[in-house]
Protein backbone atom coordinates (compact mmCIF):
# COMPACT_ATOMS: atom_id res chain seq x y z
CA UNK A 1 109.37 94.40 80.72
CA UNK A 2 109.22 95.80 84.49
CA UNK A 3 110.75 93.77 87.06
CA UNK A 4 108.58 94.92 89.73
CA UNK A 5 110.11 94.05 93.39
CA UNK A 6 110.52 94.22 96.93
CA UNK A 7 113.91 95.46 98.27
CA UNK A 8 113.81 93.90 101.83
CA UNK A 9 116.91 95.09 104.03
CA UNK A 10 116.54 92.39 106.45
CA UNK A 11 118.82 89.23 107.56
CA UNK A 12 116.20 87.56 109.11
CA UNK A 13 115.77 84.14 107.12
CA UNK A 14 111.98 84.36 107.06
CA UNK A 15 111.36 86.36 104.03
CA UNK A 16 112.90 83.42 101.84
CA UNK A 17 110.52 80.89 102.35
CA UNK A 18 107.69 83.94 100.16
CA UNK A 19 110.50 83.95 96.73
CA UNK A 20 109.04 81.12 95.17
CA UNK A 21 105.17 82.41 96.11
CA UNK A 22 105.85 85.94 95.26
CA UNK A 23 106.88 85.20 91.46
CA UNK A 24 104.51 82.56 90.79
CA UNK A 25 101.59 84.11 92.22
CA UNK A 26 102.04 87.80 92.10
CA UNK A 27 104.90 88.23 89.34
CA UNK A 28 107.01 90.52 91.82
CA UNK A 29 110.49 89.42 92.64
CA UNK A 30 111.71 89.20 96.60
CA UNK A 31 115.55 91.19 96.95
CA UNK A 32 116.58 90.69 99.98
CA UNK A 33 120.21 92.08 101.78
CA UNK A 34 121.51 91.91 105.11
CA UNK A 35 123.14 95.33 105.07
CA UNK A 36 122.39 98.82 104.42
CA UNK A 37 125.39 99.22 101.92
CA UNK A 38 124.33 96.37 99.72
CA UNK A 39 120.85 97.75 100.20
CA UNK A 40 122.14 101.17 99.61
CA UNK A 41 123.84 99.84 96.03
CA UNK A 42 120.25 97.59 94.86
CA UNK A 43 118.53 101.68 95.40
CA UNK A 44 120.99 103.06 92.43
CA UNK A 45 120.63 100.23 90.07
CA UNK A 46 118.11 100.28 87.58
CA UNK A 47 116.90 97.06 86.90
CA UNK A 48 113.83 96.99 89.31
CA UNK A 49 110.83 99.13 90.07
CA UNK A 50 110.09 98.55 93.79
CA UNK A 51 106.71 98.52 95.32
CA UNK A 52 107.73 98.75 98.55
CA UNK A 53 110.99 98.27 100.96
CA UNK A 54 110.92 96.72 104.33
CA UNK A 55 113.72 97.96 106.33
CA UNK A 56 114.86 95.78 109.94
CA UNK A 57 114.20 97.52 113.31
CA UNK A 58 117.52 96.08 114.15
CA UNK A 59 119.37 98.92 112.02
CA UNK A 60 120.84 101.62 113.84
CA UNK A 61 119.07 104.71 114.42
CA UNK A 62 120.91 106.80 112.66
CA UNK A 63 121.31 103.89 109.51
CA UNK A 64 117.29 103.92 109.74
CA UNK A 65 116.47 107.51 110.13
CA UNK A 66 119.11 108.28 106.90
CA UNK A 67 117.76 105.52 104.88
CA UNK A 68 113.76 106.28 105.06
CA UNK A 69 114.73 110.42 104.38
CA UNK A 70 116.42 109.46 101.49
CA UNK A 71 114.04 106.81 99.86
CA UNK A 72 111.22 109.73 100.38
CA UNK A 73 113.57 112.03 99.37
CA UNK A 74 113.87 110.54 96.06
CA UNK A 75 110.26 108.49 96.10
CA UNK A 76 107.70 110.21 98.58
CA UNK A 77 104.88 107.82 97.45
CA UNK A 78 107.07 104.80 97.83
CA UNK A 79 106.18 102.77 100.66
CA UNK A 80 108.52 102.12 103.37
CA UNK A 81 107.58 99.64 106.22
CA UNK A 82 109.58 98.73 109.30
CA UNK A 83 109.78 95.40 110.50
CA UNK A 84 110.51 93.93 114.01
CA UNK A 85 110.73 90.62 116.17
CA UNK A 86 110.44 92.25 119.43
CA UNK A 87 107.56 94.93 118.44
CA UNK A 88 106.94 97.62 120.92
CA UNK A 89 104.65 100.78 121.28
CA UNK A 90 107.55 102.83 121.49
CA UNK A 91 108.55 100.96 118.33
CA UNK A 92 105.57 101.69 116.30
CA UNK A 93 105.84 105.54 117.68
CA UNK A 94 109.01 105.78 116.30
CA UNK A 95 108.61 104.03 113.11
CA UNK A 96 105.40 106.19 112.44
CA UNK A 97 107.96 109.31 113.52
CA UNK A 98 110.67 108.54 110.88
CA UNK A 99 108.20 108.66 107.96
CA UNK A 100 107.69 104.68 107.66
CA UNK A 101 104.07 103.41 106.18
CA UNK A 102 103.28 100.90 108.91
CA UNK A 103 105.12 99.22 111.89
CA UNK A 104 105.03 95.52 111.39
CA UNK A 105 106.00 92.72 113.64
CA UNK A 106 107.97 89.64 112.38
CA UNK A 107 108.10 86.94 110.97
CA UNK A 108 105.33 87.89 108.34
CA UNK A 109 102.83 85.72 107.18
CA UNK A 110 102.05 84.90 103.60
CA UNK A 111 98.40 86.29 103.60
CA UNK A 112 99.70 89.07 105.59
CA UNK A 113 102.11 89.88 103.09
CA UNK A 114 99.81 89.72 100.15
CA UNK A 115 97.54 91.97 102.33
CA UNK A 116 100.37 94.50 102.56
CA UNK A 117 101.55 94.45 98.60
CA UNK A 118 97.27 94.23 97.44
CA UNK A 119 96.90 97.96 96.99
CA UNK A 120 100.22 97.84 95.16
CA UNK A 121 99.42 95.69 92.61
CA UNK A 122 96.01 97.60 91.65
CA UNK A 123 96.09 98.87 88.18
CA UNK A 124 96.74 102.94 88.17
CA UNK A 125 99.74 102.02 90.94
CA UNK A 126 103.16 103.65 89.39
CA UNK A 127 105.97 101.49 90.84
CA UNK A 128 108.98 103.68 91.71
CA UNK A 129 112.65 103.02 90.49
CA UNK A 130 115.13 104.44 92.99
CA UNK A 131 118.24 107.13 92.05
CA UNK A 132 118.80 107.50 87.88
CA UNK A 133 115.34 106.71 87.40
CA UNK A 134 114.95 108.18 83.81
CA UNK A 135 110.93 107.32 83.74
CA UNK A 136 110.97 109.26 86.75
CA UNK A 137 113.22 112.36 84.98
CA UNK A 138 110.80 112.66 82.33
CA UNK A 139 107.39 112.88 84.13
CA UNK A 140 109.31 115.39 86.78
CA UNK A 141 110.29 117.65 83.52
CA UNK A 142 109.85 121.06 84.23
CA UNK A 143 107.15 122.28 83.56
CA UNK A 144 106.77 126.28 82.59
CA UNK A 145 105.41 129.22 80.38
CA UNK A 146 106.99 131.80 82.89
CA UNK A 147 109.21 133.94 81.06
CA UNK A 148 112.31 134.30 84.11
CA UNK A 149 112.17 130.26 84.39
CA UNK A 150 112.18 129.88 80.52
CA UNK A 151 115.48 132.16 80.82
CA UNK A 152 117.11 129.90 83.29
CA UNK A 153 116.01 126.79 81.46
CA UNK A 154 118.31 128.03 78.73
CA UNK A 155 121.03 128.86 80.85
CA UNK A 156 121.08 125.33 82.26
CA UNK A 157 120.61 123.65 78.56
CA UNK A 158 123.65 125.92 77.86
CA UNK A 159 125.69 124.99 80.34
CA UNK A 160 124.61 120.88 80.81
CA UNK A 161 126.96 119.50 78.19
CA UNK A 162 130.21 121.28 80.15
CA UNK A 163 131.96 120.42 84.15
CA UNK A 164 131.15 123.33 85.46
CA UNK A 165 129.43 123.58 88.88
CA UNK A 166 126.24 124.76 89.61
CA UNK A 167 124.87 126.28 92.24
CA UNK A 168 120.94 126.35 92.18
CA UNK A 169 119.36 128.74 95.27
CA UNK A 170 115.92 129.39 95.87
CA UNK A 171 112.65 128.60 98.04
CA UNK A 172 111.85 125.36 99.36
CA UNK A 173 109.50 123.96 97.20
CA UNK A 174 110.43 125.77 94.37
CA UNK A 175 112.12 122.56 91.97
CA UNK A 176 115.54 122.77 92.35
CA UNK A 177 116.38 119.09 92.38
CA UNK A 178 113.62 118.71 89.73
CA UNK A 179 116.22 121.42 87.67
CA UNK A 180 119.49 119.78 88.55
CA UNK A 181 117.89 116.68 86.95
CA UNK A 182 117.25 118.74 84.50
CA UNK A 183 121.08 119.33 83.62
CA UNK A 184 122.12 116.33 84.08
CA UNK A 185 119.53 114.62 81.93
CA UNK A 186 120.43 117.68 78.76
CA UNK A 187 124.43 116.44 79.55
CA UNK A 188 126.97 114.43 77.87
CA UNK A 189 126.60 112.24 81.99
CA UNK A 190 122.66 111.41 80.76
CA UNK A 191 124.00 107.69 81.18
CA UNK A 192 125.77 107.70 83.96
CA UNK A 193 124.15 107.76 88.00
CA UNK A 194 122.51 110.82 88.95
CA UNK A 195 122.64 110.32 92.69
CA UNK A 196 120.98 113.30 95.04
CA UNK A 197 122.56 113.52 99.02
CA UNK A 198 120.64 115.36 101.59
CA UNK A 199 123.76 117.15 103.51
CA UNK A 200 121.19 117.80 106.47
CA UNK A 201 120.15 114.76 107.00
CA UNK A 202 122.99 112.67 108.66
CA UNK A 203 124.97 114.11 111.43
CA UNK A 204 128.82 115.06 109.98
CA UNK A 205 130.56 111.39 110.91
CA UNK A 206 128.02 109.71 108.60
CA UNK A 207 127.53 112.20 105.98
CA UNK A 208 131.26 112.06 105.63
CA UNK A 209 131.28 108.10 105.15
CA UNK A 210 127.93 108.61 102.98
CA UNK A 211 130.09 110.81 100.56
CA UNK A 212 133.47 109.71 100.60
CA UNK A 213 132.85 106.13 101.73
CA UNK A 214 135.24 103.93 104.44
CA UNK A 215 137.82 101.44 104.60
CA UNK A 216 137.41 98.31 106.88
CA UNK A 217 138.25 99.06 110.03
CA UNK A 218 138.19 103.09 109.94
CA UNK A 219 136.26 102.87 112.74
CA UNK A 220 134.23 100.87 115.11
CA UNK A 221 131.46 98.99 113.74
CA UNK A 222 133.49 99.44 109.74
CA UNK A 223 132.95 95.63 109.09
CA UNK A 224 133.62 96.30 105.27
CA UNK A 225 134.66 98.57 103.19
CA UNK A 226 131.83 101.14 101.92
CA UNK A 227 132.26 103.21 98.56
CA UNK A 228 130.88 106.78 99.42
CA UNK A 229 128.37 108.38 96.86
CA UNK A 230 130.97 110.19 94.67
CA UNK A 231 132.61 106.78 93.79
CA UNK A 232 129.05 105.49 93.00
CA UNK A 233 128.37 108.51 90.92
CA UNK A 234 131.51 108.45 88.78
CA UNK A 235 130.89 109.65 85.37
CA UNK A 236 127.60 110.94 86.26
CA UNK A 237 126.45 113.80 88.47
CA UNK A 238 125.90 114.72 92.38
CA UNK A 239 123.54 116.90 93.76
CA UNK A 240 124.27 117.66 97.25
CA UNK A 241 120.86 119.01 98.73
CA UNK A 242 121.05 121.41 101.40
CA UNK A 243 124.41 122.48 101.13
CA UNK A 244 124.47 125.04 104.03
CA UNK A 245 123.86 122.37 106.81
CA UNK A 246 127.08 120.68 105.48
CA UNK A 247 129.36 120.61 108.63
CA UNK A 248 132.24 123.38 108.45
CA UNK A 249 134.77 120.19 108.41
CA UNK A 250 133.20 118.48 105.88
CA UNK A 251 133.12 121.74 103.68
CA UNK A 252 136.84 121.66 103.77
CA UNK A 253 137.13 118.24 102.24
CA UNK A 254 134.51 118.87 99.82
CA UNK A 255 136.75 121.65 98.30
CA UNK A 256 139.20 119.72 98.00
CA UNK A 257 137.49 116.95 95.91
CA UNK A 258 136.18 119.74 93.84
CA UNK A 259 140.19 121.46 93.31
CA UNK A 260 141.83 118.17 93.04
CA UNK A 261 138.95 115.55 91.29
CA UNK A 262 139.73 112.67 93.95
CA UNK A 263 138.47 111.88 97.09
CA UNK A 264 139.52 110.05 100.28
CA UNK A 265 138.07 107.35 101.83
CA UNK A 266 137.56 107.52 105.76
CA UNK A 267 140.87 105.08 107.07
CA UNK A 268 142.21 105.20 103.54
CA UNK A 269 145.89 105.37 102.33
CA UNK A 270 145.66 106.72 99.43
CA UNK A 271 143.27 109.18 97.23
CA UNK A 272 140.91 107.79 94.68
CA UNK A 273 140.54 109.93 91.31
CA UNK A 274 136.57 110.70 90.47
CA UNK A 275 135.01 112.43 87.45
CA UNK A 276 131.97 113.62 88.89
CA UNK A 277 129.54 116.71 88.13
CA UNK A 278 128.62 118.43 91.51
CA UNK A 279 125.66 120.94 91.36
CA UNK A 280 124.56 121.99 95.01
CA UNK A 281 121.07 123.53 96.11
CA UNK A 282 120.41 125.83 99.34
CA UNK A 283 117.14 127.50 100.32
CA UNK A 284 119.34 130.20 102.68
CA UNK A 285 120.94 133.17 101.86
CA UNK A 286 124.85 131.75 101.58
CA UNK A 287 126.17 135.11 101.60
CA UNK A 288 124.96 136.11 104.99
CA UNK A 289 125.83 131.84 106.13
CA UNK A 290 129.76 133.21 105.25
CA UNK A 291 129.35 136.50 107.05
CA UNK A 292 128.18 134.56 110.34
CA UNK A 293 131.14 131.79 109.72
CA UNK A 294 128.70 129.28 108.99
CA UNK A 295 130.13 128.10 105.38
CA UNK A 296 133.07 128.65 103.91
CA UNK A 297 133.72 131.59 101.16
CA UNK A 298 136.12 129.50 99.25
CA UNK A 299 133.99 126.75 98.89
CA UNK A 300 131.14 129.48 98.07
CA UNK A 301 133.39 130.92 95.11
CA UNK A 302 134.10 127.35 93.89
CA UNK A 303 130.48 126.08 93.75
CA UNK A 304 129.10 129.45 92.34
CA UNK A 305 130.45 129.08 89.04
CA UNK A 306 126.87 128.86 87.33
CA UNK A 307 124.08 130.47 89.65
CA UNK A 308 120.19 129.78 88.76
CA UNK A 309 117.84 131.60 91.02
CA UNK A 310 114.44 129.86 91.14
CA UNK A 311 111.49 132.45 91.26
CA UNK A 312 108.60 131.42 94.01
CA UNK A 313 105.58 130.27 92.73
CA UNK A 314 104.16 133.62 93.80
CA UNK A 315 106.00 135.50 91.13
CA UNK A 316 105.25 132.88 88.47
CA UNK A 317 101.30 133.20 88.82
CA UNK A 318 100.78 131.82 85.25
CA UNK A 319 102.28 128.65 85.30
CA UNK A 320 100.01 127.82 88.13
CA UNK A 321 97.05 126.45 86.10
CA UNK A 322 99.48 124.36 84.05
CA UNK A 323 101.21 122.75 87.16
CA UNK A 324 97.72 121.89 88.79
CA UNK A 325 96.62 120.43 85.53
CA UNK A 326 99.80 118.35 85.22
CA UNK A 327 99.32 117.29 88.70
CA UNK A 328 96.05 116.61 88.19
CA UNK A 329 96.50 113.84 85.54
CA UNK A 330 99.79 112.48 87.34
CA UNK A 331 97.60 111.45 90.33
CA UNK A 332 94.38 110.49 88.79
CA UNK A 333 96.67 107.96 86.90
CA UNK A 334 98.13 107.12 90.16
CA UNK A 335 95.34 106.60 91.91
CA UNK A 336 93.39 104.75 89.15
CA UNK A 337 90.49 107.84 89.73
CA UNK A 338 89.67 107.48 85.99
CA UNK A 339 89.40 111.13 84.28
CA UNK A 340 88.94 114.13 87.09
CA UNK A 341 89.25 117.84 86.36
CA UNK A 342 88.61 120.70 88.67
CA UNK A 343 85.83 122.70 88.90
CA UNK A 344 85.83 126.56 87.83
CA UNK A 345 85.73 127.30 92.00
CA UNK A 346 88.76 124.84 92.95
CA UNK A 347 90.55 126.53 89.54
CA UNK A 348 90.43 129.80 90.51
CA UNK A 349 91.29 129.18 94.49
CA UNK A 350 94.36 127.32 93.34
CA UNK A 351 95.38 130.73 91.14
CA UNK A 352 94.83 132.61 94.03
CA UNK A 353 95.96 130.95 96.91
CA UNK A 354 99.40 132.21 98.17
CA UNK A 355 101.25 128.98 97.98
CA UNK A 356 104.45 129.77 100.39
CA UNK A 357 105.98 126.03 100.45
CA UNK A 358 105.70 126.96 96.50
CA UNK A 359 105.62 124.21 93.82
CA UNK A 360 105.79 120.77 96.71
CA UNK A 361 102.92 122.63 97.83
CA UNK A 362 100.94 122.86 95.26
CA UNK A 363 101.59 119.23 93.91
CA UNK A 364 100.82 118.18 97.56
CA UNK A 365 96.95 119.93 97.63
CA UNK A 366 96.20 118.63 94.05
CA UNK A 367 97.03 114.77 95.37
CA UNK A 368 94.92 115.44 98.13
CA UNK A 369 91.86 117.06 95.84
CA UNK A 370 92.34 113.70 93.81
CA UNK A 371 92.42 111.33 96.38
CA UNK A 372 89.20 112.98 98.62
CA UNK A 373 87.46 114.08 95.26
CA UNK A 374 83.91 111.95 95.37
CA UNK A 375 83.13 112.68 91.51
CA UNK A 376 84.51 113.49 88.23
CA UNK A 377 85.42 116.91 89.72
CA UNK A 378 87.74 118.17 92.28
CA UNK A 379 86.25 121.28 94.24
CA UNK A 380 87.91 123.33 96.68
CA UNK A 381 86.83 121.61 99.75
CA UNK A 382 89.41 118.71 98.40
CA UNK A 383 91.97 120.99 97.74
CA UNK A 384 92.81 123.16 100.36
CA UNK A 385 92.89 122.19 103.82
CA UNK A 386 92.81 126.13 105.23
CA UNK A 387 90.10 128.19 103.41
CA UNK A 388 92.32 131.18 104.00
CA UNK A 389 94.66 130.22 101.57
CA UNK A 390 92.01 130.79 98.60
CA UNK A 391 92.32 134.61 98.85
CA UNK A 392 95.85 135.82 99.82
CA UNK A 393 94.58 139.11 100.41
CA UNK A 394 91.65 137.54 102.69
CA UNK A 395 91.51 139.61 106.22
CA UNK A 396 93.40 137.43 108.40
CA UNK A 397 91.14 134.88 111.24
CA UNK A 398 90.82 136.49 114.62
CA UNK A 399 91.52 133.67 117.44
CA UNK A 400 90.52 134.55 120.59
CA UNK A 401 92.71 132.72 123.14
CA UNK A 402 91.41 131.50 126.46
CA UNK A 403 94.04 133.00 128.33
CA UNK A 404 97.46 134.89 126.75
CA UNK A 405 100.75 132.52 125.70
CA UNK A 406 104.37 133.94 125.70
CA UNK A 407 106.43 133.68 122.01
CA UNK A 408 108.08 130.47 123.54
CA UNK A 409 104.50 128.74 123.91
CA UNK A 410 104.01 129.79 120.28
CA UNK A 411 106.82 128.76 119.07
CA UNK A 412 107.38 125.27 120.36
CA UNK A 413 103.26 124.68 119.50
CA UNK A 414 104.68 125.83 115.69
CA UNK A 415 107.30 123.30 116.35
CA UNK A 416 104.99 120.61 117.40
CA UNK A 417 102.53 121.53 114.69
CA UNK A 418 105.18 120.98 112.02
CA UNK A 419 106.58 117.86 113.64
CA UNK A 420 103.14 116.48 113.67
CA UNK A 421 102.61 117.68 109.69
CA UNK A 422 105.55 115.63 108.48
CA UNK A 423 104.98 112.59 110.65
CA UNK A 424 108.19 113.62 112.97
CA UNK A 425 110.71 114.13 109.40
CA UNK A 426 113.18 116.73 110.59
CA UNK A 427 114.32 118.13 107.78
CA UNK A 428 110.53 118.69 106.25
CA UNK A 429 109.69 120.49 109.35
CA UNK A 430 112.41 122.59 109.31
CA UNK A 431 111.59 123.25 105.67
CA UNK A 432 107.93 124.30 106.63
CA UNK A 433 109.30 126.61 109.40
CA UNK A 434 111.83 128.36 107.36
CA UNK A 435 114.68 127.56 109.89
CA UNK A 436 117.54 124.86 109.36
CA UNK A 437 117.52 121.35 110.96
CA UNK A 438 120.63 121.96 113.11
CA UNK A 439 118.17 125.29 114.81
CA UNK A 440 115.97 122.40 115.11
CA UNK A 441 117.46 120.73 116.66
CA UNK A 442 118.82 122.74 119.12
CA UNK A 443 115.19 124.34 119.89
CA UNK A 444 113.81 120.44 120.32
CA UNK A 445 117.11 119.52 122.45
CA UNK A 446 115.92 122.94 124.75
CA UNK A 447 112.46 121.39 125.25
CA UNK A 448 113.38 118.28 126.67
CA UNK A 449 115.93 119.92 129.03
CA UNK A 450 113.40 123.09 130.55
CA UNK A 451 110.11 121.65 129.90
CA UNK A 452 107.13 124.46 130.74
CA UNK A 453 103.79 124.63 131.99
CA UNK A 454 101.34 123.80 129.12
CA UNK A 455 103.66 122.12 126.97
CA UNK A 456 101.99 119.82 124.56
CA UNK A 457 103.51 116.05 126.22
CA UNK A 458 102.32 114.35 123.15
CA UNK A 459 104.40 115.75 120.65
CA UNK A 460 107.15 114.40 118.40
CA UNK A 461 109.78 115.48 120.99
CA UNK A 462 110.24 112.22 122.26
């Protein structure tokens, strides 16, 4: 049986007065922790399947920026809500920024709260189970008839049941988490943790605790000790995502773990031994990252032990159909639309359309078909948001400008655009641009210091 729940990372006292309501009336248990870490530990176990997480405003920014990009990071449908006592514009700007579902100010009421979870309870709604979610492993198989993946799919069936690294490049977009999963789930670890770390989304002092974890006291605001991700994935496997914005530093300690099997705690005294399988993603070119000293060679050798190129959707035309029409069911089911299909037109635009964020892209324009679709079939209207993209050969639209803009104009309104896209998430912006979040970052850091005339004041540069 399901124990559907709420995670609430909150200390407020308010949210226990709605236990006793919540199972009696609405069968959904209320977990509730006053820190991130405990919070962070409830995410990994498997005994619930949330419906949605409130997370404190009162969490620091970075804590509450890392927390929301990894819950969408492993759950983008899962609902995330912030919750304050002192609400503010600026607040709800913020919140709206960091990817969260709604801004909500405290304490809650019980109607208001049954408000919030009604859509959530609808039949058709697929409660999410955080980190080692097997239900979630097997409806995020891959899916292929494309002879290169088919290849690779038995390289990484050869290789699952052994230690050895892996090192999976390719596009964004493209499935390489969805393959690591693969490994580990065709591996002697299937029943340990699989537990997924975003290296570019926490700046290098937290990614380090993240990973190796703390000792009370390491440093100021250490209240307790904190057991970093590879202790909490022993016997089972980590993917570190984004493994080129991993800080040069931070590099240097992973090889060690990697050479030595043990890892040391930030403030600790002595190492810890860990039996964990590391397989690492990038969407960059590591090769030319070494040349320009941005990651290390050594650790590039050590990770590189099995390499699986992912093809772009592009050059895998044919599995096309069969992704849209996987999609297709996976979010009429999740949106309790009853049976959809597409129409011959929306078919043959999604076939030809040139797809450059790949397979997230795709999956992205068939939820959106689904959920604007009016009948029993999605056209193209639903599907695509730019009309261009149904011919990739189409002659390209001619804007004519009111007056000229300079390349810096351009690129900042790119910026902006892709800011605005992603609801102010870094590291998906950054994704959509092709650039990395640190050349984000700097370009963003630039704006606010030499603002120019006809900048756009509203954007997610805050």
């Amino acid at each position: 049986m399901e124990k559907k729940a709420i995670l609430v990372i909150d200390a407020d006292p308010h949210w226990e007065e709605f236990r006793l309501r919540l199972q009696k009336s609405l069968a959904v248990e209320l977990i509730q922790v006053a820190s991130e870490t405990r919070g962070r530990e409830l995410m990994l176990q498997q005994q619930h399947y949330f419906l949605m997480i409130a997370l404190s405003e009162s969490l620091s920014d970075p804590v509450l920026t890392g927390l929301i990009a990894e819950i969408k990071q492993e759950a983008p449908l899962l609902p995330v809500f912030i919750v304050s006592r002192r609400p503010t514009v600026a607040g709800a700007v913020s919140a709206m920024r960091r990817g969260a579902q709604d801004y909500l100010p405290a304490p809650l009421t019980w109607e208001r709260l049954k408000e919030i979870l009604a859509p959530y309870l609808r039949n058709g709604h697929e409660p999410w189970r955080l980190s080692g979610n097997k239900g979630r492993e097997e409806s995020r198989s891959v899916i292929t008839r494309d002879p290169v993946m088919l290849q690779l799919l038995r390289m990484a069936e050869a290789v699952a049941p052994t230690t050895a690294t892996v090192l999976i490049q390719g596009e964004s977009g493209t499935g390489k988490e969805i393959m690591a999963r693969y490994i580990h789930a065709k591996s002697d670890r299937v029943q340990g943790p699989f537990i997924a770390v975003n290296c570019a989304s926490l700046p290098e002092r937290l990614l380090g605790s993240e990973l190796f974890g703390h000792e009370k006291g390491a440093f100021t605001g250490a209240i307790m000790r904190k057991l970093g991700k590879f202790e909490l994935a022993q016997n089972g496997t980590m993917l570190l995502d984004e493994i080129s914005e991993m800080h040069p530093h931070l590099q240097a300690k992973l090889l060690r773990v990697l050479q030595e099997n043990e890892i040391d705690r930030v403030g600790g005294r002595h190492p810890v031994p860990i039996n964990v399988r590391v397989i690492a993603t990038t969407n960059r070119n590591l090769q030319e990252a070494i040349q320009s000293n941005q990651f290390r060679e050594d650790l590039f050798y050590r990770l590189n032990v099995i390499s699986l190129i992912l093809p772009a959707l592009r050059v895998r035309r044919g599995d096309i159909p069969l992704l849209a029409e996987y999609f297709l069911h996976r979010y009429a089911k999740l949106f309790a639309k009853g049976a959809v299909k597409f129409s011959a037109q929306a078919l043959a635009a999604l076939e030809n359309a040139a797809w450059p964020g790949n397979v997230r892209e795709l999956e992205n324009a068939v939820a959106r078909g689904v959920l604007l679709s009016q009948g029993s079939q999605v056209h193209p209207k639903d599907i695509l948001a730019d009309p261009q993209m149904e011919t990739p050969g189409a002659p390209p639209v001619r804007v004519k400008l009111e007056k000229p803009v300079t390349l810096r104009e351009m690129e900042q309104n790119l910026i902006f655009q892709a800011l605005d896209e992603t609801s102010g998430n870094r590291t998906h912006a950054a994704k959509i641009l092709g650039i990395s979040v640190r050349t984000l970052r700097n370009k963003l850091h630039e704006y606010r210091s030499v603002p120019f005339p006809g900048a756009n004041q509203s954007s997610q540069v805050a």
